[in-house]
PDB file of N, CA and C in Angstrom:
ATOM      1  N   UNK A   1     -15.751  19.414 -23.087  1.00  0.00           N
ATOM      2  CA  UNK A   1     -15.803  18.798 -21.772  1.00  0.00           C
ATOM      3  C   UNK A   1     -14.520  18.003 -21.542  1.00  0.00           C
ATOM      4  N   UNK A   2     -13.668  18.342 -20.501  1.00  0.00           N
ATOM      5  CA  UNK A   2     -12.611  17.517 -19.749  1.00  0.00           C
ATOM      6  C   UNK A   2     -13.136  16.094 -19.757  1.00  0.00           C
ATOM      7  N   UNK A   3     -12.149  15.146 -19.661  1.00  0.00           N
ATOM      8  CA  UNK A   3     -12.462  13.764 -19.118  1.00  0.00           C
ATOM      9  C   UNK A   3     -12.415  13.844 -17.461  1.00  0.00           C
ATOM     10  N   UNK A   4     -13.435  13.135 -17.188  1.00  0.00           N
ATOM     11  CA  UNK A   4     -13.448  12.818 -15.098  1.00  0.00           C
ATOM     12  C   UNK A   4     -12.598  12.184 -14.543  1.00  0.00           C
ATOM     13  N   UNK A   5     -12.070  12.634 -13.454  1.00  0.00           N
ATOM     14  CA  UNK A   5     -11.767  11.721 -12.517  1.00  0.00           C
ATOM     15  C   UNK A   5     -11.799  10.233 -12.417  1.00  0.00           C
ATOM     16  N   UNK A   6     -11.277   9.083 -12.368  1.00  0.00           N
ATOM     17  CA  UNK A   6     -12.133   7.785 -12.478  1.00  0.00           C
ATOM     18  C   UNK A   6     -11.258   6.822 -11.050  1.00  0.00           C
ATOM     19  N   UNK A   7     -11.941   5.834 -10.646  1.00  0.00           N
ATOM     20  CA  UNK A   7     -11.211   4.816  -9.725  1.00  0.00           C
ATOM     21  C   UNK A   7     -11.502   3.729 -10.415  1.00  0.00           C
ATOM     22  N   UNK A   8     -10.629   2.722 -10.750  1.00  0.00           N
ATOM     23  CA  UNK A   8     -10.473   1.561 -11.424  1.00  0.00           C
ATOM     24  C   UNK A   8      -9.636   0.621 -10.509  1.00  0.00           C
ATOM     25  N   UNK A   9     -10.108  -0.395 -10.763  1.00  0.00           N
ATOM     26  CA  UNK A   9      -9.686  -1.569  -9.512  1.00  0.00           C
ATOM     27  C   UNK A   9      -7.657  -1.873  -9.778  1.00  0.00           C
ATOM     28  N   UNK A  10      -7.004  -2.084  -8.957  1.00  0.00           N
ATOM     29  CA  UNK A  10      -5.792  -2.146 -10.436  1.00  0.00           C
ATOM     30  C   UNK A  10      -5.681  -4.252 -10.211  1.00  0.00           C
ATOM     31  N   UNK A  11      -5.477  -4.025 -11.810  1.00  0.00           N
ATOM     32  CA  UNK A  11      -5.588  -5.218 -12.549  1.00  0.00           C
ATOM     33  C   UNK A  11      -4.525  -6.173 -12.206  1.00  0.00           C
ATOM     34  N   UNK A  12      -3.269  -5.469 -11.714  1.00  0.00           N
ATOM     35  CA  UNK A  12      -1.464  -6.633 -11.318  1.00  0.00           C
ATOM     36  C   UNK A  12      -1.636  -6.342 -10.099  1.00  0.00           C
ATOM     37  N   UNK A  13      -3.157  -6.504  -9.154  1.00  0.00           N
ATOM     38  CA  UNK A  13      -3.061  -6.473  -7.475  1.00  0.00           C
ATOM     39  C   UNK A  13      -4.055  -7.470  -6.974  1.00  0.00           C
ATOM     40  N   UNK A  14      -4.176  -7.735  -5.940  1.00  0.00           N
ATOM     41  CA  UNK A  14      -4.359  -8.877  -5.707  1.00  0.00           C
ATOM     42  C   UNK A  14      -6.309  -8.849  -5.210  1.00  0.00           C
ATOM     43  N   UNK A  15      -6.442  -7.395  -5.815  1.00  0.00           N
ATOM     44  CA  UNK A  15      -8.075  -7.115  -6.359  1.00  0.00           C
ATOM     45  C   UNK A  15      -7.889  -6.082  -4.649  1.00  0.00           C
ATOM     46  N   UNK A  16      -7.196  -5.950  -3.522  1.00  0.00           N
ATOM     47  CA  UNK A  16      -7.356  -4.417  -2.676  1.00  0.00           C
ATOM     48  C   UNK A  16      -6.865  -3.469  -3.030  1.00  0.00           C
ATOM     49  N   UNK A  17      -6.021  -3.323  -4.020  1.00  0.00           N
ATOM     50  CA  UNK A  17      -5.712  -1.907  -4.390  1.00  0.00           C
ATOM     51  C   UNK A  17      -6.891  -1.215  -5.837  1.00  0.00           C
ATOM     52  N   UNK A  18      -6.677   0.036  -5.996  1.00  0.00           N
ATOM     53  CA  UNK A  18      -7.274   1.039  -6.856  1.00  0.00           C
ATOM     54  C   UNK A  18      -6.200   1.629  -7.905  1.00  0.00           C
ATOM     55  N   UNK A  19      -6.702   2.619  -8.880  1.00  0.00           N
ATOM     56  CA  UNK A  19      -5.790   3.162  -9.542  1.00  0.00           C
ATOM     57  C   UNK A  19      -6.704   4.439  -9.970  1.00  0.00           C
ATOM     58  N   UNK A  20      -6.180   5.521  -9.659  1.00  0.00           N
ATOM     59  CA  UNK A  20      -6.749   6.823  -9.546  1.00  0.00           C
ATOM     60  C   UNK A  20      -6.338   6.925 -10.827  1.00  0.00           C
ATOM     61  N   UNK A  21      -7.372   7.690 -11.824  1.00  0.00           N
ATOM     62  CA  UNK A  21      -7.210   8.275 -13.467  1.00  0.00           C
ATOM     63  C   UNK A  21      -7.382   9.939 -13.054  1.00  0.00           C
ATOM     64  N   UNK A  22      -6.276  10.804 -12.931  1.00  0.00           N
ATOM     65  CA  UNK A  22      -6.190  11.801 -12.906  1.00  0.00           C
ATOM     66  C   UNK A  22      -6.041  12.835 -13.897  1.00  0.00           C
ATOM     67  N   UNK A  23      -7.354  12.913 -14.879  1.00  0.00           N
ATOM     68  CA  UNK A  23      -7.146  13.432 -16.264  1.00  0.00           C
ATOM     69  C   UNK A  23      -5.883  14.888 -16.392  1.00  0.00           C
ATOM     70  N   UNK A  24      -6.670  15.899 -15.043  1.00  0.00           N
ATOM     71  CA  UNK A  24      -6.036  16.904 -15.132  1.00  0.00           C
ATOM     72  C   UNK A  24      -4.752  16.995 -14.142  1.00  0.00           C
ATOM     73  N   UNK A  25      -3.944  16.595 -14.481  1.00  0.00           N
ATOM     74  CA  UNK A  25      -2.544  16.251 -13.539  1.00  0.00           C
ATOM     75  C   UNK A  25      -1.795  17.539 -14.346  1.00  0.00           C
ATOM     76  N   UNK A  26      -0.837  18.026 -13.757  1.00  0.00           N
ATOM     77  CA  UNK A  26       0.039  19.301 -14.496  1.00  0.00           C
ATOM     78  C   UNK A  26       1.687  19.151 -14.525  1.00  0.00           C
ATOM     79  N   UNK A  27       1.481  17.609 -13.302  1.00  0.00           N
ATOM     80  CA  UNK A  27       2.691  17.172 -13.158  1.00  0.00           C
ATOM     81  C   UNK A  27       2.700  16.473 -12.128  1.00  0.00           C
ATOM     82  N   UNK A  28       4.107  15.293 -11.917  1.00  0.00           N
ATOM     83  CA  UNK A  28       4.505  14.572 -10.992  1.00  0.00           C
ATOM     84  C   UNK A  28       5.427  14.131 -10.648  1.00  0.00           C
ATOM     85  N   UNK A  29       5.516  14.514  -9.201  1.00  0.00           N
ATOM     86  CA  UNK A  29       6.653  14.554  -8.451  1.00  0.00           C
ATOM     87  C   UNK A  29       6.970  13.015  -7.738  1.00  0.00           C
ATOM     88  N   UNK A  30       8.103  11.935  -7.585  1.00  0.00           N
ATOM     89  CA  UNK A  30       7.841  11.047  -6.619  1.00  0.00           C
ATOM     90  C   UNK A  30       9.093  10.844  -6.234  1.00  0.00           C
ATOM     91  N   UNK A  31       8.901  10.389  -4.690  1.00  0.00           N
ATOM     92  CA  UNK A  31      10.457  10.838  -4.037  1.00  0.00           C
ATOM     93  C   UNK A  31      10.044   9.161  -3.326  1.00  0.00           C
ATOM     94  N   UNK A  32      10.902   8.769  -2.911  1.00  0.00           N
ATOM     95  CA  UNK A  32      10.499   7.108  -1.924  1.00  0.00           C
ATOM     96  C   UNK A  32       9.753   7.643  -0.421  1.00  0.00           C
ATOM     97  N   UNK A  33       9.654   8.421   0.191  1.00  0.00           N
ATOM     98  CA  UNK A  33       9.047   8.932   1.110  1.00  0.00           C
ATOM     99  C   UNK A  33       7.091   9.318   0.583  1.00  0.00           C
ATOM    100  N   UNK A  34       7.063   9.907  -0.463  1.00  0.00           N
ATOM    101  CA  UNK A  34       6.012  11.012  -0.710  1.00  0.00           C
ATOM    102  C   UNK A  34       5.385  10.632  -2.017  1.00  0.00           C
ATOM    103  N   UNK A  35       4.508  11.273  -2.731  1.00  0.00           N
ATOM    104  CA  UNK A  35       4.068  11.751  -4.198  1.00  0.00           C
ATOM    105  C   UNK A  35       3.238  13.157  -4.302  1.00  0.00           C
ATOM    106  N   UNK A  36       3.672  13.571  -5.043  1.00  0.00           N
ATOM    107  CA  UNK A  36       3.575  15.378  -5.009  1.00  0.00           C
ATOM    108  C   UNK A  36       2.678  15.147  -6.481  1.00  0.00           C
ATOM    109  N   UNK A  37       1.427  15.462  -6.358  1.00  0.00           N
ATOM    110  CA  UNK A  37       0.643  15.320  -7.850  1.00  0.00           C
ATOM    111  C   UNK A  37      -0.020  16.911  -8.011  1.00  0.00           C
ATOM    112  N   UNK A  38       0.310  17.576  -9.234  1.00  0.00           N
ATOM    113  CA  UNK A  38      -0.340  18.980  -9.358  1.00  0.00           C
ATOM    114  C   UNK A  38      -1.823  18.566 -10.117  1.00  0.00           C
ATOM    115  N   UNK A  39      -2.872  19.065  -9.227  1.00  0.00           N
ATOM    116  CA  UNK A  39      -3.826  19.262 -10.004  1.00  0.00           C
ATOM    117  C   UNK A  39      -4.377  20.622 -10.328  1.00  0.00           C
ATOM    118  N   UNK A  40      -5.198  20.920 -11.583  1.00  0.00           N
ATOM    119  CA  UNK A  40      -5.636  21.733 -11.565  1.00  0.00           C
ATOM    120  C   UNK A  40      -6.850  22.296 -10.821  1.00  0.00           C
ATOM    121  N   UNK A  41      -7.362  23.223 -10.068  1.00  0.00           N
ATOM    122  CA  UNK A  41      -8.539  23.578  -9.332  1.00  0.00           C
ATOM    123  C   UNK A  41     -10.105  22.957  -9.613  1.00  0.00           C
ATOM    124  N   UNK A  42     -10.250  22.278 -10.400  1.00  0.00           N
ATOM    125  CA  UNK A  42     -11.388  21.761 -11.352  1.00  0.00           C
ATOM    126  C   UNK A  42     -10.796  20.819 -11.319  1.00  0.00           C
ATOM    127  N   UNK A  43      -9.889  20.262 -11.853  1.00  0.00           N
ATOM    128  CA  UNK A  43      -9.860  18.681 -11.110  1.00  0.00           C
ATOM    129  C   UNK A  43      -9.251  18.188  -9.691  1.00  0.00           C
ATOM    130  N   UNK A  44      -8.948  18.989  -8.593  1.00  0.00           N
ATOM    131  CA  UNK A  44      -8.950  18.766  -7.646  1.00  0.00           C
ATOM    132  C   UNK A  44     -10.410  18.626  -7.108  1.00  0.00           C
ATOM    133  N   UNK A  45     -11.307  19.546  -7.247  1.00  0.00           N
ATOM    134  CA  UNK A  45     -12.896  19.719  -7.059  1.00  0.00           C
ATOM    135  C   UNK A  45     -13.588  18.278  -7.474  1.00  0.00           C
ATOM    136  N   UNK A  46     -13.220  18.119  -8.761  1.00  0.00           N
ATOM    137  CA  UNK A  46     -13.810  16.620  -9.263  1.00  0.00           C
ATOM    138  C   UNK A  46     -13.169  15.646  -8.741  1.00  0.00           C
ATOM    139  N   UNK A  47     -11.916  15.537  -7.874  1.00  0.00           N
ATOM    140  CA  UNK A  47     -11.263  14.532  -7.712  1.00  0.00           C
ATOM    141  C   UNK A  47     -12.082  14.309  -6.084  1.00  0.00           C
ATOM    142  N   UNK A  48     -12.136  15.368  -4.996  1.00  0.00           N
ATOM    143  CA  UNK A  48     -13.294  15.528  -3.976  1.00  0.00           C
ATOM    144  C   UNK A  48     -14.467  15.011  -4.198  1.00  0.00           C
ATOM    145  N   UNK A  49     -15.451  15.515  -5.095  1.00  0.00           N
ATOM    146  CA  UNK A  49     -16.338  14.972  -5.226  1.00  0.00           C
ATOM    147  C   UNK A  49     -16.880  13.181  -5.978  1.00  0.00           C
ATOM    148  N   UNK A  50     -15.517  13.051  -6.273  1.00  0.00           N
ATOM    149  CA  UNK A  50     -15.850  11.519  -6.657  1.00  0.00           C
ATOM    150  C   UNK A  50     -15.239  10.409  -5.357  1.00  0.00           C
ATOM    151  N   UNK A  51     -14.376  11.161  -4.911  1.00  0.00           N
ATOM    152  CA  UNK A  51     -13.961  10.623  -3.587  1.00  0.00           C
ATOM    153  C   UNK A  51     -15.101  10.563  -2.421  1.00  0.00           C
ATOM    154  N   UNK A  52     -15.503  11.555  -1.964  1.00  0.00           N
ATOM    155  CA  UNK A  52     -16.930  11.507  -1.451  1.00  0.00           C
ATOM    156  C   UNK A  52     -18.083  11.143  -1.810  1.00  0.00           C
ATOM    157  N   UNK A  53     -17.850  10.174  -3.307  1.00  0.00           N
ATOM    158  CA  UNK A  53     -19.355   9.537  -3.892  1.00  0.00           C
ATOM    159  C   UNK A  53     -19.131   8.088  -3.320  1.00  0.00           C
ATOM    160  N   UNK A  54     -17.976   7.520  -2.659  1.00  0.00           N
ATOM    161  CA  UNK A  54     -17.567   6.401  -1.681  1.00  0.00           C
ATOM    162  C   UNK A  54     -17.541   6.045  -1.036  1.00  0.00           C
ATOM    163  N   UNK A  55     -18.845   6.163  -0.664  1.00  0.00           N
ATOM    164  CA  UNK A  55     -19.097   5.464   0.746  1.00  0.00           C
ATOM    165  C   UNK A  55     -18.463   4.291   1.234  1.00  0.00           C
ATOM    166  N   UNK A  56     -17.988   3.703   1.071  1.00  0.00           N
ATOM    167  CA  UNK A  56     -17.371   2.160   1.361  1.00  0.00           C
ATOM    168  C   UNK A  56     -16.318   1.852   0.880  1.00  0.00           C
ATOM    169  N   UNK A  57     -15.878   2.914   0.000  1.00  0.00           N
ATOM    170  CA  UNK A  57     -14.467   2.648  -0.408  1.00  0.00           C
ATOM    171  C   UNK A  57     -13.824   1.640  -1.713  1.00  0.00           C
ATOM    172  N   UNK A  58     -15.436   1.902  -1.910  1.00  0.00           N
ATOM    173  CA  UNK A  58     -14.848   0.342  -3.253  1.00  0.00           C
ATOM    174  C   UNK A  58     -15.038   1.080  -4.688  1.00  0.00           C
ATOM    175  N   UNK A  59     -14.014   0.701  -5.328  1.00  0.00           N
ATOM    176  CA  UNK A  59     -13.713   1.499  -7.028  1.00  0.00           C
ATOM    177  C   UNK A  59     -15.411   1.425  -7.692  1.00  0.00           C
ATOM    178  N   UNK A  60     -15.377   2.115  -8.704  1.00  0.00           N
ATOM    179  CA  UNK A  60     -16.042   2.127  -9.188  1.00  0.00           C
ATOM    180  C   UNK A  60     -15.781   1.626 -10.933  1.00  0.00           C
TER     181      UNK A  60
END
């Protein structure tokens, strides 16, 4: 079994930001405009469905 998806509060913010745990990442891109993150099809799917377990928007 893969590790999940996770949202974690981030810890050096002033408690409104998050920090996405993207087990299956394949790579990452970051330009000052953008962020280009490859996921794999199975963790894009898990990354949807934990996003839509949020109703309100607050980490888990």
């Amino acid at each position: 079994m893969t590790e999940q998806p996770r949202i974690t509060p981030n810890p050096d913010g002033d408690g409104d930001g998050v920090i996405l745990h993207l087990p299956e990442t394949t790579y990452l891109d970051t330009q000052a405009w953008s962020v280009d993150i490859g996921l794999t099809d199975e963790g894009l799917a898990d990354l949807r469905t934990l996003l839509a377990d949020q109703p309100d928007g607050s980490p888990r």
